[in-house]
C-alpha atoms as a PDB file:
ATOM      1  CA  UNK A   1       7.100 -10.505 -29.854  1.00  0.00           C
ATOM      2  CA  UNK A   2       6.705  -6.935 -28.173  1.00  0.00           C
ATOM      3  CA  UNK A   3       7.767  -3.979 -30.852  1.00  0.00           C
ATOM      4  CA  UNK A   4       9.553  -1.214 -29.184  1.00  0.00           C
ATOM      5  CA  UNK A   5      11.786   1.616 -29.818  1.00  0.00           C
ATOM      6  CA  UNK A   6      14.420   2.539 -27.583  1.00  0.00           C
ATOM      7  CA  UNK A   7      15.922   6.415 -27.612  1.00  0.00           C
ATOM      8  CA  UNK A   8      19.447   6.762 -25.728  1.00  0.00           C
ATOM      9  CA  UNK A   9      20.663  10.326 -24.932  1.00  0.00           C
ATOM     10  CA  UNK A  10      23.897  11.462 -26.446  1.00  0.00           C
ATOM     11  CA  UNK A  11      25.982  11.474 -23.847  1.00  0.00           C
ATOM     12  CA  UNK A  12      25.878  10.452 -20.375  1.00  0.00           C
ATOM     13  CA  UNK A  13      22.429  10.106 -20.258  1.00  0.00           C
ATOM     14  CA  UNK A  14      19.182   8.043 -19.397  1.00  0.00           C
ATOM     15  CA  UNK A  15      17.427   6.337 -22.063  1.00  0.00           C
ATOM     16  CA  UNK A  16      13.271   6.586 -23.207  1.00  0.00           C
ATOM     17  CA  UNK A  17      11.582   3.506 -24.525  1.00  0.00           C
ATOM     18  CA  UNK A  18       8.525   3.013 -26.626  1.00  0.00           C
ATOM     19  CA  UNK A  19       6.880  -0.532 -26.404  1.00  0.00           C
ATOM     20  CA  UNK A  20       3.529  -1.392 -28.072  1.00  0.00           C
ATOM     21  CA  UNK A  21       0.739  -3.167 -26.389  1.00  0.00           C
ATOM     22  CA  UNK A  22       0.959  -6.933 -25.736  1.00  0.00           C
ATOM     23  CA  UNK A  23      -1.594  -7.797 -27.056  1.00  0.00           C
ATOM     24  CA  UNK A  24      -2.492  -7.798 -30.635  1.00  0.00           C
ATOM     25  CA  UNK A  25      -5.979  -7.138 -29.987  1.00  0.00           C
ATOM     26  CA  UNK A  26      -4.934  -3.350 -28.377  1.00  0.00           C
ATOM     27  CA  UNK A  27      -4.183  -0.505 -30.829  1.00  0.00           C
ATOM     28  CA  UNK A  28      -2.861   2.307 -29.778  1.00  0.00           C
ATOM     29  CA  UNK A  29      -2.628   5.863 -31.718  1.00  0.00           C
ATOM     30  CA  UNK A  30      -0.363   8.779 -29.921  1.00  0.00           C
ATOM     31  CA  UNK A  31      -0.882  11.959 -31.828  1.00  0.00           C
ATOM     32  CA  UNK A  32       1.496  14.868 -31.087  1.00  0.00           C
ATOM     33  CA  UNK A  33      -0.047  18.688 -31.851  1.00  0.00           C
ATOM     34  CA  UNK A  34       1.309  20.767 -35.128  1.00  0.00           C
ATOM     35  CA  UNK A  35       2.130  23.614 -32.700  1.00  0.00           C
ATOM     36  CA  UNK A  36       3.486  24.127 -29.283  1.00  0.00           C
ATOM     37  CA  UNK A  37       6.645  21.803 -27.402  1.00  0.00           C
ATOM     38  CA  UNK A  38       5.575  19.882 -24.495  1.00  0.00           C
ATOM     39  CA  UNK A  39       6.260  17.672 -21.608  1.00  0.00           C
ATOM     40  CA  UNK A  40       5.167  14.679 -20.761  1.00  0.00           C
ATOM     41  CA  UNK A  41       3.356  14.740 -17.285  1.00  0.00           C
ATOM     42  CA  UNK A  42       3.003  11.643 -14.816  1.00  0.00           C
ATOM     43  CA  UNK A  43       1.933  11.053 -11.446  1.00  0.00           C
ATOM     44  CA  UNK A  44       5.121  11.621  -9.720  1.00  0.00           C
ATOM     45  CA  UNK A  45       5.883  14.548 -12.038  1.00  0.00           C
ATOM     46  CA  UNK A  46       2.490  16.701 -12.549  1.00  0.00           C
ATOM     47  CA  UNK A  47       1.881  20.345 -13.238  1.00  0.00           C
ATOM     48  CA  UNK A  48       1.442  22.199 -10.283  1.00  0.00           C
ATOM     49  CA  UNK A  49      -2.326  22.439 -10.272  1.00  0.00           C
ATOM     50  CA  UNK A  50      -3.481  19.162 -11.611  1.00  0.00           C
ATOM     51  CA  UNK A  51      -5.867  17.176 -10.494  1.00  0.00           C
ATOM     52  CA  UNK A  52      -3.470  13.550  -9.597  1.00  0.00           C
ATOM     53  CA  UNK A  53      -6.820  11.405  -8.389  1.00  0.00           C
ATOM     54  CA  UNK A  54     -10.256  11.389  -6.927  1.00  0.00           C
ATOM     55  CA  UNK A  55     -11.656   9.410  -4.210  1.00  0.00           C
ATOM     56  CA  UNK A  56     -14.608   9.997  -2.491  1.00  0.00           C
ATOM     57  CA  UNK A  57     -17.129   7.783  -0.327  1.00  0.00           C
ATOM     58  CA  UNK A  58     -20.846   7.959  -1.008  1.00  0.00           C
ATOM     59  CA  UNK A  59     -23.199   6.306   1.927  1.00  0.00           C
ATOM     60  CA  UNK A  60     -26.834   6.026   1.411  1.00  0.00           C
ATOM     61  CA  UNK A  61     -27.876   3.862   4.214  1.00  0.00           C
ATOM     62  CA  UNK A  62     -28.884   5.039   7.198  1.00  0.00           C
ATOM     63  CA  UNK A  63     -27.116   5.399  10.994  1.00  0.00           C
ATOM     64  CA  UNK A  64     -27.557   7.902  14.134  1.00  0.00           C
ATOM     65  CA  UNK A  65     -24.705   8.731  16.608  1.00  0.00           C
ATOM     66  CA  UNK A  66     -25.499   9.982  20.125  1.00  0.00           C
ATOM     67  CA  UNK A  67     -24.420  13.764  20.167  1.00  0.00           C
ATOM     68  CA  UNK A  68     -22.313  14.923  22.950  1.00  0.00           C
ATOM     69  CA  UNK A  69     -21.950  18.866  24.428  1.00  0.00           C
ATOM     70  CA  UNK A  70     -18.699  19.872  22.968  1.00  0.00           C
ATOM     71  CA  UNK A  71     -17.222  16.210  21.975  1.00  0.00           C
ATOM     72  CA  UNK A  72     -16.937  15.371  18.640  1.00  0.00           C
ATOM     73  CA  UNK A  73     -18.559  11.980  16.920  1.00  0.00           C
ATOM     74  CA  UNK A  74     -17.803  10.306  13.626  1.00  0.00           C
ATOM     75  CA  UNK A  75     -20.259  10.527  10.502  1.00  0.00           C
ATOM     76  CA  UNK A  76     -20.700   8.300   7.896  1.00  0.00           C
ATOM     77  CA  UNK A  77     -18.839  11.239   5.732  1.00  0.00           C
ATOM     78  CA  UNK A  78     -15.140   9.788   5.898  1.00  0.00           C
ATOM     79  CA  UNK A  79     -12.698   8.981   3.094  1.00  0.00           C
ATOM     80  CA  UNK A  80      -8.840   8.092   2.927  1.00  0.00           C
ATOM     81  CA  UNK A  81      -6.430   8.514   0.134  1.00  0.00           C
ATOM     82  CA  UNK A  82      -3.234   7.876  -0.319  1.00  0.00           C
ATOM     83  CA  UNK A  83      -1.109  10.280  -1.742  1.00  0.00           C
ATOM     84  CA  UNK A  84       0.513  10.332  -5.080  1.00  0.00           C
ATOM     85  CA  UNK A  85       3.121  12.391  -5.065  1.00  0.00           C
ATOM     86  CA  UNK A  86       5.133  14.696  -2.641  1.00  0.00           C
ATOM     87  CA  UNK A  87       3.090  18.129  -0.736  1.00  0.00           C
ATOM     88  CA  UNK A  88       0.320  17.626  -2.372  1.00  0.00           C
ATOM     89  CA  UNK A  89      -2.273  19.792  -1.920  1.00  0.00           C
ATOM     90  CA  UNK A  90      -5.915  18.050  -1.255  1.00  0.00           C
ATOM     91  CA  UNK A  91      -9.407  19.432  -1.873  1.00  0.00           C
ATOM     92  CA  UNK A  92     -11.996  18.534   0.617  1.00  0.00           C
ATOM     93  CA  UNK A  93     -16.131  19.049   0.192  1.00  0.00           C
ATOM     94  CA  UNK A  94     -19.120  17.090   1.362  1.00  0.00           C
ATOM     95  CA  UNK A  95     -22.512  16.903   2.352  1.00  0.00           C
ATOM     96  CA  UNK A  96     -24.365  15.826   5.474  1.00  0.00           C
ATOM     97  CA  UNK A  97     -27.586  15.125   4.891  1.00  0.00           C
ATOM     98  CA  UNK A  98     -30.569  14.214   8.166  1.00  0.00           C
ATOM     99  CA  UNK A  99     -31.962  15.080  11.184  1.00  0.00           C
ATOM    100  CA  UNK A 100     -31.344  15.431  14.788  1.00  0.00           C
ATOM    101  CA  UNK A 101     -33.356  15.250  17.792  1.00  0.00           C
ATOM    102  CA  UNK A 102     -31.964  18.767  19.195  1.00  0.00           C
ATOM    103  CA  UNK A 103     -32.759  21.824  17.342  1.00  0.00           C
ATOM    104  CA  UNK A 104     -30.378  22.797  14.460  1.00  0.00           C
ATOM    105  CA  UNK A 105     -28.570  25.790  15.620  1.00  0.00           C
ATOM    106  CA  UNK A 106     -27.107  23.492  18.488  1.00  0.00           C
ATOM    107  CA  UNK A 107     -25.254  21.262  16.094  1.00  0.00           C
ATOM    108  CA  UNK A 108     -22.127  21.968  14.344  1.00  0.00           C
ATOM    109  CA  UNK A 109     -19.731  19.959  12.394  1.00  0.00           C
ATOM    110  CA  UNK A 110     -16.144  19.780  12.377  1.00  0.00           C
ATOM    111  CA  UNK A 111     -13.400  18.670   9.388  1.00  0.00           C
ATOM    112  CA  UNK A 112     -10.998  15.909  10.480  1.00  0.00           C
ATOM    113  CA  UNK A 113      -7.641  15.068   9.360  1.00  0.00           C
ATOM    114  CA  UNK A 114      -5.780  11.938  10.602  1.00  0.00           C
ATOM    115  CA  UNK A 115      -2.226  10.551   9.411  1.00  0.00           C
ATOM    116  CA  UNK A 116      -0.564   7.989  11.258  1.00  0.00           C
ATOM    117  CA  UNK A 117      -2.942   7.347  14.324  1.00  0.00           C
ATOM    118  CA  UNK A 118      -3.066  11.462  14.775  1.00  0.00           C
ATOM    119  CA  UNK A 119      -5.830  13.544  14.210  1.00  0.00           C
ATOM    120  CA  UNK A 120      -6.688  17.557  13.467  1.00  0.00           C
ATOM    121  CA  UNK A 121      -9.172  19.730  13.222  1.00  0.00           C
ATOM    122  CA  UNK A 122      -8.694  21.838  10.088  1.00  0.00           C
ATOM    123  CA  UNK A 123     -11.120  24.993   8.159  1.00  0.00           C
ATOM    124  CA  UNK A 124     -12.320  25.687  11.812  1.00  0.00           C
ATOM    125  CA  UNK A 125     -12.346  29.331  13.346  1.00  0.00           C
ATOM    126  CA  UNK A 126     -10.148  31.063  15.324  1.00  0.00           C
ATOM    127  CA  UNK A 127      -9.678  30.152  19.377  1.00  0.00           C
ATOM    128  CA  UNK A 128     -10.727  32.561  21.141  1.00  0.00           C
ATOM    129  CA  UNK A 129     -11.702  31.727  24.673  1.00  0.00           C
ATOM    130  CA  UNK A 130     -14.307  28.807  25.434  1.00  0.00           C
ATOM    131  CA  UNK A 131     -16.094  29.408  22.479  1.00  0.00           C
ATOM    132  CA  UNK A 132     -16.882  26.246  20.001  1.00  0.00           C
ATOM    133  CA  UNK A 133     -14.392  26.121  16.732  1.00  0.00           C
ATOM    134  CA  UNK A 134     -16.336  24.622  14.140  1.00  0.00           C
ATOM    135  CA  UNK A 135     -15.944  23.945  10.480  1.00  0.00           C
ATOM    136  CA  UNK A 136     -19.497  24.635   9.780  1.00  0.00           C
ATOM    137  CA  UNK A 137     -23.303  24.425  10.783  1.00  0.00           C
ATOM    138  CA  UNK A 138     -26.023  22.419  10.744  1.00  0.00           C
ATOM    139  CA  UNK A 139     -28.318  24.042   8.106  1.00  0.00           C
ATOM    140  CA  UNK A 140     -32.056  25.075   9.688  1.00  0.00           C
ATOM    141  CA  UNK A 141     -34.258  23.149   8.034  1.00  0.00           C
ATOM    142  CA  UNK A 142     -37.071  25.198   9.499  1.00  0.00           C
ATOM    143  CA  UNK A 143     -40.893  23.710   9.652  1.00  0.00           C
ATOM    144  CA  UNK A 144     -42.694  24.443  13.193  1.00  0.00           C
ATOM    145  CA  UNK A 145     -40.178  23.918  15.230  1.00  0.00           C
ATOM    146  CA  UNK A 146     -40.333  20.230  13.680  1.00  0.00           C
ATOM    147  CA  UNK A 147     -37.596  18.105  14.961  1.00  0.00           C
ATOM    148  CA  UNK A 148     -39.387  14.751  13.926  1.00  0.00           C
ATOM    149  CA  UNK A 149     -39.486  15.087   9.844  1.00  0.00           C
ATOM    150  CA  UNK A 150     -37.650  17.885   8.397  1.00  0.00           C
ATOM    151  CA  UNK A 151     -34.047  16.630   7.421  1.00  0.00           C
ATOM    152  CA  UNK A 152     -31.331  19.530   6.714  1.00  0.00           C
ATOM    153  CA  UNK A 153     -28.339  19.565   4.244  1.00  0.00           C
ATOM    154  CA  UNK A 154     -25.446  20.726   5.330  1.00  0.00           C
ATOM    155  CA  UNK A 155     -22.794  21.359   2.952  1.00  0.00           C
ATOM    156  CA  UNK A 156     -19.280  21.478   3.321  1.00  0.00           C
ATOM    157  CA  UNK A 157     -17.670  23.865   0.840  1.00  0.00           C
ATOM    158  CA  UNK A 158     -14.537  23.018  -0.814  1.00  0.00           C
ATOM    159  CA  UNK A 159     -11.663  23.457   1.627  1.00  0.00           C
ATOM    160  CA  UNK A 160      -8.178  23.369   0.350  1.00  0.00           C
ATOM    161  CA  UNK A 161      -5.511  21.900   3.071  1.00  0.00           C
ATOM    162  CA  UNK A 162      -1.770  21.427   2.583  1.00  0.00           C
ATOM    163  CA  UNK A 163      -0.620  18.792   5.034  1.00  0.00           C
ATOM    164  CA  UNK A 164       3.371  18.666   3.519  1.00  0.00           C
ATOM    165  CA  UNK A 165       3.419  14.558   3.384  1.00  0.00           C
ATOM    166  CA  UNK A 166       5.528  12.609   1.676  1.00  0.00           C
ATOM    167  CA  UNK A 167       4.353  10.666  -1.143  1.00  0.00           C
ATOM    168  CA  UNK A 168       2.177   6.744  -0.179  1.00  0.00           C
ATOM    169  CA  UNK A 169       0.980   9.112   2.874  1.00  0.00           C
ATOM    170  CA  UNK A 170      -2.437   7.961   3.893  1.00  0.00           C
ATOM    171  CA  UNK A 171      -4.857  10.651   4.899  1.00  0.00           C
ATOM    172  CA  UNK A 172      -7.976  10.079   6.227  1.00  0.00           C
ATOM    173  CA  UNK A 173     -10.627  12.877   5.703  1.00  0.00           C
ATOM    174  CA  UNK A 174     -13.615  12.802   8.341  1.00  0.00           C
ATOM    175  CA  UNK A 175     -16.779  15.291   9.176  1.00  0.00           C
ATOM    176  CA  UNK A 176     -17.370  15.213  12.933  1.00  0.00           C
ATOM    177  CA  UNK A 177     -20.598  16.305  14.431  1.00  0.00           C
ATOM    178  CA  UNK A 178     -20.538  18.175  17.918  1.00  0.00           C
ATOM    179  CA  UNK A 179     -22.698  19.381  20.187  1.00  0.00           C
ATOM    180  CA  UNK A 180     -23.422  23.483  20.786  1.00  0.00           C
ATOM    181  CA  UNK A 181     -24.673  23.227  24.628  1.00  0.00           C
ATOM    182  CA  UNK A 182     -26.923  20.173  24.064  1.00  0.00           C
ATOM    183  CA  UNK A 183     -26.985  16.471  23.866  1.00  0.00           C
ATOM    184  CA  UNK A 184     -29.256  14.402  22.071  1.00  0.00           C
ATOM    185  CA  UNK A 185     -29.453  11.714  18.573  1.00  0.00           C
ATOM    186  CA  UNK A 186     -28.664  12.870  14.830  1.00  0.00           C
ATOM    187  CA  UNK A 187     -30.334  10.525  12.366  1.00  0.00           C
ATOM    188  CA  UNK A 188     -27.921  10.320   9.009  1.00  0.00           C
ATOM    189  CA  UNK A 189     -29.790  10.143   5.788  1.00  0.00           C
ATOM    190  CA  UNK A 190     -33.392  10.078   7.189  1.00  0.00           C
ATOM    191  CA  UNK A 191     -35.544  12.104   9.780  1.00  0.00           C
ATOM    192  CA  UNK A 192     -36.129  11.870  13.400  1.00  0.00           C
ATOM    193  CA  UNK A 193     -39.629   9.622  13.273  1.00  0.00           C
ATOM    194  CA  UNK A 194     -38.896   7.647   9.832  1.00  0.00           C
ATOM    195  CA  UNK A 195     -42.653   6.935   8.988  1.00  0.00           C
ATOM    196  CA  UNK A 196     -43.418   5.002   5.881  1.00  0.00           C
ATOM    197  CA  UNK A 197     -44.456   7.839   3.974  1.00  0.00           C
ATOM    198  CA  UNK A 198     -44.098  10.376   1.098  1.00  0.00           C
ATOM    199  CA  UNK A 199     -43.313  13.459   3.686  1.00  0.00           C
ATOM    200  CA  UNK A 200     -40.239  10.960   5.264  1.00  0.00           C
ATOM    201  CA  UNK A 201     -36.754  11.408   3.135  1.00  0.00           C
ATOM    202  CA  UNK A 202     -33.975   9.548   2.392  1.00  0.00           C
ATOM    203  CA  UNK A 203     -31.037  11.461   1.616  1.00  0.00           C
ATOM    204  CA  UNK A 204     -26.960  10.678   1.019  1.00  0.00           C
ATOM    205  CA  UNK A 205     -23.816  11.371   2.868  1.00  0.00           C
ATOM    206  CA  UNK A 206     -21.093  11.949   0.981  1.00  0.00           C
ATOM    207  CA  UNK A 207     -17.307  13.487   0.893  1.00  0.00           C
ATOM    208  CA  UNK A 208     -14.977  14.071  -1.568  1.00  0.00           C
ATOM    209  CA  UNK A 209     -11.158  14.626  -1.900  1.00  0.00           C
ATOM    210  CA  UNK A 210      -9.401  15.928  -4.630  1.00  0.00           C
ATOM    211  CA  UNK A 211      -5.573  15.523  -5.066  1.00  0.00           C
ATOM    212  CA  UNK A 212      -3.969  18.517  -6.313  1.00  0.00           C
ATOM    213  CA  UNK A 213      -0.193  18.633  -7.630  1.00  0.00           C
ATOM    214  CA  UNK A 214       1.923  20.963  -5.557  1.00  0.00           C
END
């Protein structure tokens, strides 16, 4: 038999139930502070501020895309979640992590954000005649001119976007990589030339998204 205690308000009013654990073998121990009144948060009703849920994708094998002049391409840095509750707010970072076969000033990356079959790009400059918006760059990972084994990490800083959706919205979360007046082949999560060796990394892509309670 499940134990529980049942509160009804005075008058007119809903009622709050407390039912133990099913089974015998769960205990259970709510302990209320000495000081201070409270509420009770939960997912549909958080504290402006909180942190609802976490999901984030982590990829450590390796790919390449083709990169085009001004045309963005998908990266292995792409996450959906589904939202818990009402105009949330959602907190985006990541990291891109290899090599391309271009120099690094001529690749940028932009942040993606698709509901329903539509996409955006989001954190990217102003418009301002035919000048590139990006998100960010492609860190220089410098070495003599090398464009065969030095790997960059480029880092997405934590970008806050309020996309008003209604709650069991799914939101995908993407880093694109574009072109800046080139074409070539970026190499996720390895270099260029990938020889067996000690000087030859292997590196992550990841991103991150953070649900935050409107």
């Amino acid at each position: 038999m499940t134990a529980k205690i049942k509160l009804n308000a005075a008058s007119g009013g809903g009622s709050f139930s407390l039912q133990a654990p099913s089974s015998s073998a769960n205990n259970r121990v709510m302990t209320l502070p000495d000081t201070a009144d409270g509420t009770i948060l939960t997912t549909t009703n958080p504290k402006a501020g909180n942190i609802i849920q976490v999901v984030s994708t982590n990829v450590t094998a390796t790919s390449s895309v083709s990169i085009a002049n001004g045309s963005l391409a998908d990266t292995p840095a792409t996450v959906t979640i589904t939202s818990a509750a009402a105009n949330s707010k959602f907190l985006i970072s990541g990291v891109i992590n290899g090599e391309g076969s271009v120099a690094d000033y001529q690749i940028g990356y932009v942040l993606r954000r698709v509901i329903g079959g539509s996409g955006s790009s989001i954190a990217v400059g102003a418009s301002s005649g035919s000048r590139t918006t990006i998100s960010f760059m492609q860190m220089t990972g410098y070495y003599a001119e090398d464009q065969n084994s030095t790997p960059s990490t480029s880092v997405l800083s934590p970008y806050l976007d309020s996309p008003s959706q209604a709650a069991g919205t799914a939101i995908t979360y993407k880093i694109d990589i574009i072109g800046l007046g080139t074409t070539g082949t970026f190499y996720f999560g390895r270099t260029v030339g990938d020889t067996d060796n000690g000087n030859n990394e292997r590196l992550p892509n990841y991103i991150t998204v953070m649900e935050v309670a409107a």
